[in-house]
PDB file of N, CA and C in Angstrom:
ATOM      1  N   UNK A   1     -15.699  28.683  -2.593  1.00  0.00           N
ATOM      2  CA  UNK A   1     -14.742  27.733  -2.098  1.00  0.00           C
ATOM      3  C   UNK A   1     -13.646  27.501  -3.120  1.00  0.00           C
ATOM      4  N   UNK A   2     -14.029  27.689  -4.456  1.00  0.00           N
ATOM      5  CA  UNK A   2     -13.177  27.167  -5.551  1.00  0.00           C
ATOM      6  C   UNK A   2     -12.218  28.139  -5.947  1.00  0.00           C
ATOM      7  N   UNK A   3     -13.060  29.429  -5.656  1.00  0.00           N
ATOM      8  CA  UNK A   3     -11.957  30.373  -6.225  1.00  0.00           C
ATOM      9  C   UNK A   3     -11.393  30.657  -5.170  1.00  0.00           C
ATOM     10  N   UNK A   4     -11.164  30.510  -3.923  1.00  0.00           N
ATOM     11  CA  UNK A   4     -10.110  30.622  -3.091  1.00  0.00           C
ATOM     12  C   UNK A   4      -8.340  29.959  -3.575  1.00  0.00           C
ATOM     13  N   UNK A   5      -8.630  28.951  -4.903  1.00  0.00           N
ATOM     14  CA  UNK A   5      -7.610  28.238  -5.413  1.00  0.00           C
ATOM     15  C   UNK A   5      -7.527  28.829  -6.845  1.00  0.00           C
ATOM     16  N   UNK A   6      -8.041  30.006  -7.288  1.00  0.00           N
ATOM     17  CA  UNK A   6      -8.077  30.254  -8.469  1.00  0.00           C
ATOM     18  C   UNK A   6      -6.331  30.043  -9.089  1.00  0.00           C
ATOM     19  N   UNK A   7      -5.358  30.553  -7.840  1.00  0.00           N
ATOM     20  CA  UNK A   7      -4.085  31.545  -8.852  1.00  0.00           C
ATOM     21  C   UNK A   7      -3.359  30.003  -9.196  1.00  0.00           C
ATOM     22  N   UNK A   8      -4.215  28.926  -8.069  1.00  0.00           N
ATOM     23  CA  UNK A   8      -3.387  27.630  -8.400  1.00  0.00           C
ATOM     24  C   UNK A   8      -4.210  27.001  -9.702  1.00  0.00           C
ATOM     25  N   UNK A   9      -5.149  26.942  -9.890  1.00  0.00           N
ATOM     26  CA  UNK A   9      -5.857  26.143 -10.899  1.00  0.00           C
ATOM     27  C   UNK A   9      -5.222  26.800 -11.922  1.00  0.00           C
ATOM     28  N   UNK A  10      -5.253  28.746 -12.129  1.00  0.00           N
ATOM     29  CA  UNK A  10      -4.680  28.577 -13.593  1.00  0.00           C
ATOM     30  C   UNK A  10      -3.149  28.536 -13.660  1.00  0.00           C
ATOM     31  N   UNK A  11      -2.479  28.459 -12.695  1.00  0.00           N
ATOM     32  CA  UNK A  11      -0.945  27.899 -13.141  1.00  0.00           C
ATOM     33  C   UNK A  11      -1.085  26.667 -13.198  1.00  0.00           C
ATOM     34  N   UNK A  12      -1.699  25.553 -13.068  1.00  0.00           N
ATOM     35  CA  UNK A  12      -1.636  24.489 -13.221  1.00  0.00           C
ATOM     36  C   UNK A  12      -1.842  24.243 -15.279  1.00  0.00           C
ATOM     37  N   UNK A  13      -3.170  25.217 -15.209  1.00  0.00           N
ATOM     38  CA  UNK A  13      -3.852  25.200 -16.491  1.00  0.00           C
ATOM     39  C   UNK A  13      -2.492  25.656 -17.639  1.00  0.00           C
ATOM     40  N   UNK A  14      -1.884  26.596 -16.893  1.00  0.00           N
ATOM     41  CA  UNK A  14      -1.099  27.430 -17.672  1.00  0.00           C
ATOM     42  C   UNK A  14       0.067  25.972 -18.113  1.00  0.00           C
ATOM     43  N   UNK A  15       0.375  25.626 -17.443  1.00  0.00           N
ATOM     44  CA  UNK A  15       1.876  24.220 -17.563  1.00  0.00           C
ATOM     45  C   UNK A  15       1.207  23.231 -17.917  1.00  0.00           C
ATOM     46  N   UNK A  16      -0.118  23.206 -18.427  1.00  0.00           N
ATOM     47  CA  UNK A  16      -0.144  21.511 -19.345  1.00  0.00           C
ATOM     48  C   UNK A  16      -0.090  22.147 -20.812  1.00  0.00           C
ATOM     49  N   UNK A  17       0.009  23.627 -20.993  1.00  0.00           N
ATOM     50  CA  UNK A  17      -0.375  23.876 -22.313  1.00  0.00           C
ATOM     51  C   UNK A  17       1.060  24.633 -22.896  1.00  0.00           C
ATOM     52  N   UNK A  18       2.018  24.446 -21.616  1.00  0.00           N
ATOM     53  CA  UNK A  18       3.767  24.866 -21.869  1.00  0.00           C
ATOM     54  C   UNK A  18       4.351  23.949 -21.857  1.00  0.00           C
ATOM     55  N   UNK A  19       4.283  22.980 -21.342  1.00  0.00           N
ATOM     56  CA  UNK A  19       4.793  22.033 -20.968  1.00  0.00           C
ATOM     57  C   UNK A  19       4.813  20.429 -21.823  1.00  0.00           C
ATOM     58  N   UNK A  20       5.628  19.335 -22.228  1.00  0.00           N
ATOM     59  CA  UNK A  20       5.493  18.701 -22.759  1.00  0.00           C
ATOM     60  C   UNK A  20       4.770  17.730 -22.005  1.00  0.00           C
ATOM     61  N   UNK A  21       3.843  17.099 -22.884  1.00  0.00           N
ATOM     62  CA  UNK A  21       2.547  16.499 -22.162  1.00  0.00           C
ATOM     63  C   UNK A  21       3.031  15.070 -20.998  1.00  0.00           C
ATOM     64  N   UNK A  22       4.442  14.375 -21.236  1.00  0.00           N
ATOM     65  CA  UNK A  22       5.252  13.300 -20.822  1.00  0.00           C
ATOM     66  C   UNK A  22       5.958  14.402 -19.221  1.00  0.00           C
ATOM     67  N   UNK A  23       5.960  15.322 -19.153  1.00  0.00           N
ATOM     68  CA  UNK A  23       6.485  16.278 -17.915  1.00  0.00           C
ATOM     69  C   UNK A  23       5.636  16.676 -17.037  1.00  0.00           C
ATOM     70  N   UNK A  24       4.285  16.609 -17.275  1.00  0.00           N
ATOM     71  CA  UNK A  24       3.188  17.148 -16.228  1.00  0.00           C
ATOM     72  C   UNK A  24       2.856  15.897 -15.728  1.00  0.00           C
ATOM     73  N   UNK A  25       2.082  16.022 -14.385  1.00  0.00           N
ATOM     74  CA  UNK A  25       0.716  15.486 -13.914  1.00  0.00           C
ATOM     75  C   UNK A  25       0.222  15.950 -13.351  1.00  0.00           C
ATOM     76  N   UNK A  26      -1.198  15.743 -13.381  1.00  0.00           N
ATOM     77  CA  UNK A  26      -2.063  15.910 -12.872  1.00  0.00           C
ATOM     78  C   UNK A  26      -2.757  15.574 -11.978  1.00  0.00           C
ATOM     79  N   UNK A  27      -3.028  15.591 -10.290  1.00  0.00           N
ATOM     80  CA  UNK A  27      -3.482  15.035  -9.181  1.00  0.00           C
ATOM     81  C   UNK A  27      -4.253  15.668  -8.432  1.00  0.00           C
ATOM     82  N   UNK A  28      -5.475  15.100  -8.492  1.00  0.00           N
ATOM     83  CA  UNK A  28      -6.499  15.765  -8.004  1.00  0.00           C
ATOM     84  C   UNK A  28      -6.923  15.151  -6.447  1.00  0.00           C
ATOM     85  N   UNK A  29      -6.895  15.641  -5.362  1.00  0.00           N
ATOM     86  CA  UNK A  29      -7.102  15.000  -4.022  1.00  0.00           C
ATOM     87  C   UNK A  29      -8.360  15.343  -3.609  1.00  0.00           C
ATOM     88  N   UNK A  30      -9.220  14.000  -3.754  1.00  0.00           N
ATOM     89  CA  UNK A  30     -10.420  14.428  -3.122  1.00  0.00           C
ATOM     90  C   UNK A  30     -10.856  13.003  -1.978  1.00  0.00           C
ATOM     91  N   UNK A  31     -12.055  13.610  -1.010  1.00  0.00           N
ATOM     92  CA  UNK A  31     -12.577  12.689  -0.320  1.00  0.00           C
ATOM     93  C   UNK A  31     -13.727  12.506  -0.700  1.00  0.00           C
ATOM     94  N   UNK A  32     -13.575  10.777  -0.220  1.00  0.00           N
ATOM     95  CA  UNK A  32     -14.984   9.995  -0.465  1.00  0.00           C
ATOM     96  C   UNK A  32     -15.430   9.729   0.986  1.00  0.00           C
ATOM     97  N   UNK A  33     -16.681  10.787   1.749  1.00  0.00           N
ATOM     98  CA  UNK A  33     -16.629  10.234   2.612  1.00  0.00           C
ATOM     99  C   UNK A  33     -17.190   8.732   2.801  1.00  0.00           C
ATOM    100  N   UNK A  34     -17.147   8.319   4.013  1.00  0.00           N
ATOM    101  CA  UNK A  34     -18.339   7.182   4.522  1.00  0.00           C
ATOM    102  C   UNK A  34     -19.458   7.543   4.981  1.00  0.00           C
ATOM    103  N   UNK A  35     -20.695   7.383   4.995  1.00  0.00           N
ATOM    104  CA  UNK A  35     -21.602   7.785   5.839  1.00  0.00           C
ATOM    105  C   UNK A  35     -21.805   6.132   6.609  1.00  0.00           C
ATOM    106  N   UNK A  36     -21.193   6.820   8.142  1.00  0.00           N
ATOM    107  CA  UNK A  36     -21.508   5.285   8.929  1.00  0.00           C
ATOM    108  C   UNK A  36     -23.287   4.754   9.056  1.00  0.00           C
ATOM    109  N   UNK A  37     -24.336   6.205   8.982  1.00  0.00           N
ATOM    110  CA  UNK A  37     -25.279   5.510   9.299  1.00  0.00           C
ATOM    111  C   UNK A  37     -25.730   4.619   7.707  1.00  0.00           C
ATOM    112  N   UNK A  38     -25.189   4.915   6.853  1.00  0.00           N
ATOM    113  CA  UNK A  38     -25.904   4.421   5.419  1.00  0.00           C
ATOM    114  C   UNK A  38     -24.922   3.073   5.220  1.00  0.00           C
ATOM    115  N   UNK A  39     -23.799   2.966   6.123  1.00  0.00           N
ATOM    116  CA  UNK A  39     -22.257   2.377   5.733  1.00  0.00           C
ATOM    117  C   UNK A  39     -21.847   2.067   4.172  1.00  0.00           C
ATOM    118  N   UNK A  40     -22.043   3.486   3.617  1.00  0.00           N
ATOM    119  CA  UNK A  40     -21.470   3.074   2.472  1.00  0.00           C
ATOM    120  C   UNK A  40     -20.652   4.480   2.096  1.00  0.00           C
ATOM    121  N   UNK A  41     -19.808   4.272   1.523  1.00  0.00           N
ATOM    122  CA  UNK A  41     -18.595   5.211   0.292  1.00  0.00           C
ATOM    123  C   UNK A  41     -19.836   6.431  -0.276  1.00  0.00           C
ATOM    124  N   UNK A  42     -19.898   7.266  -0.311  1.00  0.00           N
ATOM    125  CA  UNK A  42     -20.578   8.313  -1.491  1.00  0.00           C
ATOM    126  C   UNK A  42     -19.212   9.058  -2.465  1.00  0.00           C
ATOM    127  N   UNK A  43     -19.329   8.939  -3.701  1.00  0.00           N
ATOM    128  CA  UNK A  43     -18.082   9.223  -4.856  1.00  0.00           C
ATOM    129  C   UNK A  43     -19.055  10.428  -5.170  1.00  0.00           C
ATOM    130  N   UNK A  44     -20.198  10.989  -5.040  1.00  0.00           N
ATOM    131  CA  UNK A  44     -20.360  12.152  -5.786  1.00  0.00           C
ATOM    132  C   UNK A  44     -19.957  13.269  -5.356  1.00  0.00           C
ATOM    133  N   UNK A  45     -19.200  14.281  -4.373  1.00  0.00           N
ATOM    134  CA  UNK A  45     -18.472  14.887  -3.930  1.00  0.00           C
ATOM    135  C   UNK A  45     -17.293  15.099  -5.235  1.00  0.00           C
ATOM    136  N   UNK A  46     -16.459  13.807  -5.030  1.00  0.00           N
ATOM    137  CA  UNK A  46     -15.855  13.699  -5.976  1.00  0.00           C
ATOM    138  C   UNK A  46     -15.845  13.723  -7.350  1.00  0.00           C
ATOM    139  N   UNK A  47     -17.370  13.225  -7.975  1.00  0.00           N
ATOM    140  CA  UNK A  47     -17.243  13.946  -9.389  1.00  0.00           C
ATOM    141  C   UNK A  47     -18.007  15.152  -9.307  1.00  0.00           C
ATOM    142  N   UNK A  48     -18.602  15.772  -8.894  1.00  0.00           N
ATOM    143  CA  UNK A  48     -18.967  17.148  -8.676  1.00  0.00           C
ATOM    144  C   UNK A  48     -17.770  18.190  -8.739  1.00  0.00           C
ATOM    145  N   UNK A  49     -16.973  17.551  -8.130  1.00  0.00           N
ATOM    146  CA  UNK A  49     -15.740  18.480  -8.181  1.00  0.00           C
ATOM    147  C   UNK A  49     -14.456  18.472  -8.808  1.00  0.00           C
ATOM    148  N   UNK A  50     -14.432  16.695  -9.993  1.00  0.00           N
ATOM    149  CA  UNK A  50     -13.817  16.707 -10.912  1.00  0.00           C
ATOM    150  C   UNK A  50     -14.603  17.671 -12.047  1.00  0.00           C
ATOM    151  N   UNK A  51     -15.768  17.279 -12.124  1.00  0.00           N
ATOM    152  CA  UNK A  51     -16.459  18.196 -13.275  1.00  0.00           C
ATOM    153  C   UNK A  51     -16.109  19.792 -13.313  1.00  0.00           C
ATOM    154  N   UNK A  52     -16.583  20.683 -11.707  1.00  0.00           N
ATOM    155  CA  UNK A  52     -16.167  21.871 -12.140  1.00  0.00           C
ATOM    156  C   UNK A  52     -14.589  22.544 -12.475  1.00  0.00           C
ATOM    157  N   UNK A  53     -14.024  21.181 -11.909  1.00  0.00           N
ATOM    158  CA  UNK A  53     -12.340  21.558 -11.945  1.00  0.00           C
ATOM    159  C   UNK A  53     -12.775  21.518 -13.957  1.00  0.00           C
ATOM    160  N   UNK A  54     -12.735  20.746 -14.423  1.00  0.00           N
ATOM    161  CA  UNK A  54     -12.975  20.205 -15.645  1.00  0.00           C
ATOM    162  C   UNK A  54     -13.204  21.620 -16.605  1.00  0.00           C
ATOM    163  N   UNK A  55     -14.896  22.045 -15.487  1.00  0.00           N
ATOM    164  CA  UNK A  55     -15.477  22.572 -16.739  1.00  0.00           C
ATOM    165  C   UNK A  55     -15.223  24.037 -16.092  1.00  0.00           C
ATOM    166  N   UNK A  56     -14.225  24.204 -15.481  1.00  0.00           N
ATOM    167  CA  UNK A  56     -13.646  25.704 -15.170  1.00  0.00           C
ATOM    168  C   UNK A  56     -12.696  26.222 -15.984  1.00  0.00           C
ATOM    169  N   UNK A  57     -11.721  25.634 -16.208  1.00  0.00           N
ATOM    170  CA  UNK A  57     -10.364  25.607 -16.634  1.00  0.00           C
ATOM    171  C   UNK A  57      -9.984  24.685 -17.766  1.00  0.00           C
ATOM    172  N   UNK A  58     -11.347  23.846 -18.353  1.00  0.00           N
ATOM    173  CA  UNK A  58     -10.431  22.550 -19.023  1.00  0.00           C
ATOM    174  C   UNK A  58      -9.536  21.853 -18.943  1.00  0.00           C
ATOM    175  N   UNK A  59      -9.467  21.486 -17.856  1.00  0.00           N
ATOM    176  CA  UNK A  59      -8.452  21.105 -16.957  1.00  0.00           C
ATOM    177  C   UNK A  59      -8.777  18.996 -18.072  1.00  0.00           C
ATOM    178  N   UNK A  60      -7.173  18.666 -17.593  1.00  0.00           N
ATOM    179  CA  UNK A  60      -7.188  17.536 -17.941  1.00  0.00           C
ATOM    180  C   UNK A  60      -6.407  16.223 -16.478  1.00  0.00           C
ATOM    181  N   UNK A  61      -7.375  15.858 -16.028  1.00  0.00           N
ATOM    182  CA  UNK A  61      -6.639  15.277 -14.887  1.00  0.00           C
ATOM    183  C   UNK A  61      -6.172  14.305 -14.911  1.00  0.00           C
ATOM    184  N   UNK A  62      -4.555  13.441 -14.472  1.00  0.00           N
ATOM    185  CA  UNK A  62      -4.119  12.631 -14.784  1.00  0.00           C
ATOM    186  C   UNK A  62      -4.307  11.015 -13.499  1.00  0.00           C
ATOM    187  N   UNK A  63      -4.704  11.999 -12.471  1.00  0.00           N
ATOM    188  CA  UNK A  63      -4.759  10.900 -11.315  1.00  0.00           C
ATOM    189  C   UNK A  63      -5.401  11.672 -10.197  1.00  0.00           C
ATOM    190  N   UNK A  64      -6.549  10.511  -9.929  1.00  0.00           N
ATOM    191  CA  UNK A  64      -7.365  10.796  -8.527  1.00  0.00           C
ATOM    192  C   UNK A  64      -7.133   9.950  -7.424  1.00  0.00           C
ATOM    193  N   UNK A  65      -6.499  10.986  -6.281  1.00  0.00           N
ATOM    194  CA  UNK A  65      -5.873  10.606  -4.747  1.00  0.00           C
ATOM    195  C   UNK A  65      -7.654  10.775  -4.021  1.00  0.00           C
ATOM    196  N   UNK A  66      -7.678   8.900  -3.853  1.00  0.00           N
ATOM    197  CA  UNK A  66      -9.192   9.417  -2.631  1.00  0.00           C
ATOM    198  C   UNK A  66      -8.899   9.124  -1.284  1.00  0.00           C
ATOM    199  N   UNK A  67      -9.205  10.351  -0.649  1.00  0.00           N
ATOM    200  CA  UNK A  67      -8.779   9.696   0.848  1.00  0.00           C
ATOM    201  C   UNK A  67     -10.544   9.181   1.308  1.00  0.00           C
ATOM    202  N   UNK A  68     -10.091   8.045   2.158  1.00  0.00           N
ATOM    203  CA  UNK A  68     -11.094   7.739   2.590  1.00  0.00           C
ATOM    204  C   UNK A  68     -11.117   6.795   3.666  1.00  0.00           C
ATOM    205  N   UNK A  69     -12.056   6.607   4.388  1.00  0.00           N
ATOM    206  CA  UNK A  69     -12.120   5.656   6.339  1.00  0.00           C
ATOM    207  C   UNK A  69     -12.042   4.369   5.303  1.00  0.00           C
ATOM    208  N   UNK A  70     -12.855   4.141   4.889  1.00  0.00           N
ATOM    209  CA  UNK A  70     -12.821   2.369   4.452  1.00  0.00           C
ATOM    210  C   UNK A  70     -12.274   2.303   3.083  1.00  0.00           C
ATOM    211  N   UNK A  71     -11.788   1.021   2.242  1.00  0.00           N
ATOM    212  CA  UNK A  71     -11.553   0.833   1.248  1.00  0.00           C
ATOM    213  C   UNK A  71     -12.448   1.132   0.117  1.00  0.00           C
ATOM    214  N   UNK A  72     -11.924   1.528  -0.857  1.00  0.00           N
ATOM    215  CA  UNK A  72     -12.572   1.537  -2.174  1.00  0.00           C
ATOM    216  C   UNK A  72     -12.975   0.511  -2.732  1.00  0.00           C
ATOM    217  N   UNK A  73     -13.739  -0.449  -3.461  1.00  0.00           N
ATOM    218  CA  UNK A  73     -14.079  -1.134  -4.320  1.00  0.00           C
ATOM    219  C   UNK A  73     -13.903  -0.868  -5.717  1.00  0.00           C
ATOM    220  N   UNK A  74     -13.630  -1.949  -6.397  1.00  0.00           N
ATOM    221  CA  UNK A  74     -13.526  -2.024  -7.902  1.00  0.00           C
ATOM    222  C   UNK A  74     -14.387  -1.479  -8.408  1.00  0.00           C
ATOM    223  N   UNK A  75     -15.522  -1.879  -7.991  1.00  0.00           N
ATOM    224  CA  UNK A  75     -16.938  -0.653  -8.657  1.00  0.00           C
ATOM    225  C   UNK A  75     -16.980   0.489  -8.207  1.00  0.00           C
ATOM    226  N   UNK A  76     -16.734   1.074  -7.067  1.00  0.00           N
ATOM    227  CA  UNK A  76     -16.128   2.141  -6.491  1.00  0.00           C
ATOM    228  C   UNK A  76     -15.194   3.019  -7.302  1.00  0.00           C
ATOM    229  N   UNK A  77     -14.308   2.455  -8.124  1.00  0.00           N
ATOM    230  CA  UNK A  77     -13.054   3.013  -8.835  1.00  0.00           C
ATOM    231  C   UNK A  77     -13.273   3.293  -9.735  1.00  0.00           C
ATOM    232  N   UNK A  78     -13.953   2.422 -10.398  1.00  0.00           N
ATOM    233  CA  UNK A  78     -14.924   2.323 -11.924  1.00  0.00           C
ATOM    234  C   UNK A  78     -15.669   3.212 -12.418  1.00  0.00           C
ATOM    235  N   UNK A  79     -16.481   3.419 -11.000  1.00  0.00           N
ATOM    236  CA  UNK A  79     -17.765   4.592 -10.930  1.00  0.00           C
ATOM    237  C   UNK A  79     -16.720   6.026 -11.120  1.00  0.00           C
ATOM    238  N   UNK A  80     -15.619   6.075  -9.984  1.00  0.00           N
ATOM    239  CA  UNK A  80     -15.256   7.522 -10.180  1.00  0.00           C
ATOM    240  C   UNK A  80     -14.490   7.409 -11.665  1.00  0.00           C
ATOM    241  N   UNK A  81     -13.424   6.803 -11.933  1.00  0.00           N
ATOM    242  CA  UNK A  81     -12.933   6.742 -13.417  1.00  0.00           C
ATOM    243  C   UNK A  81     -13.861   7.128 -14.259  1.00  0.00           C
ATOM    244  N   UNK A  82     -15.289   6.342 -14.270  1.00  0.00           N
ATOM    245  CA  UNK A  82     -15.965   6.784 -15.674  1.00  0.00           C
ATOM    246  C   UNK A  82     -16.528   8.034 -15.616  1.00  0.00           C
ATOM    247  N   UNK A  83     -17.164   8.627 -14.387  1.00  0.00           N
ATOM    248  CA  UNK A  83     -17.701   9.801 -14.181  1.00  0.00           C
ATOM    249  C   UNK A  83     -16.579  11.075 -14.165  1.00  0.00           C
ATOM    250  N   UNK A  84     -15.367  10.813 -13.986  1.00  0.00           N
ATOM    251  CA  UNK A  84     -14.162  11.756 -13.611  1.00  0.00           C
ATOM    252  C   UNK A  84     -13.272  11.789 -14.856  1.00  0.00           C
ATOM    253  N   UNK A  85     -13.615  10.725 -15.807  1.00  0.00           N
ATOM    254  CA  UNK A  85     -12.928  10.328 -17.372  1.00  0.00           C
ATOM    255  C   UNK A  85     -10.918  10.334 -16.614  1.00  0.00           C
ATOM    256  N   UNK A  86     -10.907   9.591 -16.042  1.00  0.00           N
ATOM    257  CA  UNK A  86      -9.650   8.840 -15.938  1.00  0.00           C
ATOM    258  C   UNK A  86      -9.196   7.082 -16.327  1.00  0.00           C
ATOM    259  N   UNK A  87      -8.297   6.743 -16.006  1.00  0.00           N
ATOM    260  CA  UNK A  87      -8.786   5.131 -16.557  1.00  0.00           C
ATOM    261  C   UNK A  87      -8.413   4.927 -14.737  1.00  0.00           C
ATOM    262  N   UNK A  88      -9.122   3.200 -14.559  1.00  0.00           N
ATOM    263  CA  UNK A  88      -9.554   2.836 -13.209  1.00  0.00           C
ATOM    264  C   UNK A  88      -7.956   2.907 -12.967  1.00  0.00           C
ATOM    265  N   UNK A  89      -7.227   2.631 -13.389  1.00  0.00           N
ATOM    266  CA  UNK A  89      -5.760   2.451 -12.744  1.00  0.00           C
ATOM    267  C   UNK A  89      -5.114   3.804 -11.858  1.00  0.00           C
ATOM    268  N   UNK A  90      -5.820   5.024 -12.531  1.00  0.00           N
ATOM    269  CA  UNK A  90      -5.292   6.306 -12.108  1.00  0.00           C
ATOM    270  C   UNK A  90      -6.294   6.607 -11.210  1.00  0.00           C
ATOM    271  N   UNK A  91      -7.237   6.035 -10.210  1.00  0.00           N
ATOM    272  CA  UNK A  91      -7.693   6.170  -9.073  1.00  0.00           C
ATOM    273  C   UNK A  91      -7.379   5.387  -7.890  1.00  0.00           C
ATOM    274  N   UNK A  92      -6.469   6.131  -7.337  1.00  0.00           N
ATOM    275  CA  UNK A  92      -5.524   5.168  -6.165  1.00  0.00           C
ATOM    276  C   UNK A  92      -6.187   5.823  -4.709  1.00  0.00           C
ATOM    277  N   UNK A  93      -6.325   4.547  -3.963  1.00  0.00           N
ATOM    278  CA  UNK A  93      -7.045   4.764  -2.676  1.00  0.00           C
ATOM    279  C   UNK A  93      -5.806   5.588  -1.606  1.00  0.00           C
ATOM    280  N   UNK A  94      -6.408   6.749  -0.984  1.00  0.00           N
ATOM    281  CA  UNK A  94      -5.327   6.903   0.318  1.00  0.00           C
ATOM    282  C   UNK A  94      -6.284   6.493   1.314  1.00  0.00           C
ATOM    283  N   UNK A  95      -6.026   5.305   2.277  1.00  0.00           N
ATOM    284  CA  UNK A  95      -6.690   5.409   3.267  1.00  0.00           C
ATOM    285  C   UNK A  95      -5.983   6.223   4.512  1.00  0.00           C
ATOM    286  N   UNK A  96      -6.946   6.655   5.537  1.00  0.00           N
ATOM    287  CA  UNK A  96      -6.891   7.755   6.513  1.00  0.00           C
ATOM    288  C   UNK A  96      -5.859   6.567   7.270  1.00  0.00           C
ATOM    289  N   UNK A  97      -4.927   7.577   8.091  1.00  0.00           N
ATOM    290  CA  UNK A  97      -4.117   6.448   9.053  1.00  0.00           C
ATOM    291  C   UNK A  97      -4.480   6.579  10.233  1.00  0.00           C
ATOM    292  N   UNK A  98      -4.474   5.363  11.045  1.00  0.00           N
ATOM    293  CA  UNK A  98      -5.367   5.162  12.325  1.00  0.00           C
ATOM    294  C   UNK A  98      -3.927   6.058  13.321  1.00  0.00           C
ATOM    295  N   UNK A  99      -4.209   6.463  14.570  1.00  0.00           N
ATOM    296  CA  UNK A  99      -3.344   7.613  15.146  1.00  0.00           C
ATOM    297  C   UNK A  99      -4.287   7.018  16.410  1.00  0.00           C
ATOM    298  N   UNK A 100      -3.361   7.627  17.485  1.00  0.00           N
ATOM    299  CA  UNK A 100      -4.118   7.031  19.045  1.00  0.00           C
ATOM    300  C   UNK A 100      -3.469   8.789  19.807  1.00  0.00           C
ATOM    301  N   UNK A 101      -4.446   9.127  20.225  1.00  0.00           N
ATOM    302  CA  UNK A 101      -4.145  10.503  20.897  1.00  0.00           C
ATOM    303  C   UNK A 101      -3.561   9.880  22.633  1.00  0.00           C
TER     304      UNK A 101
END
């Protein structure tokens, strides 16, 4: 699944290490789903897949986009920040937008 994005991960890799560190960012888009029968958020998806981004490329990520059905929580943010090594401020919620077919 991952290396289907290889030629993007290492140009990404390639421009934090050309690039002056104040000119890049870094944005990593992942989902947190919900599981309605448990009704709760699961974040490990998300560090599972900050880690191998991490420990593929040494990648350094500057901000995590979570899309997700319900809101995030402060402990929610906390959890991915410390496990994803961002600070809580650089984990910004996208919630899904409601649409009527």
């Amino acid at each position: 699944m991952i290396l289907n994005h290889l030629p993007y991960i290492e140009a990404v890799r390639q421009l934090q290490w050309e690039l002056p560190e104040e000119d890049l960012l870094v944005v990593h888009l992942t989902l947190i789903p919900y599981l309605k029968a448990a009704k709760e958020l699961k974040t490990k998806p998300t560090q599972h897949s900050c880690k191998i981004i991490k420990l593929w490329k040494e990648f350094i990520l500057d901000v995590i986009v979570c899309r997700t059905e319900e809101p995030i929580t402060n402990e929610i943010r906390r959890k991915i920040a410390l496990f994803c090594n961002v600070k809580p401020e650089a984990v910004i919620e996208a919630r899904d937008a409601q649409y009527d077919l």
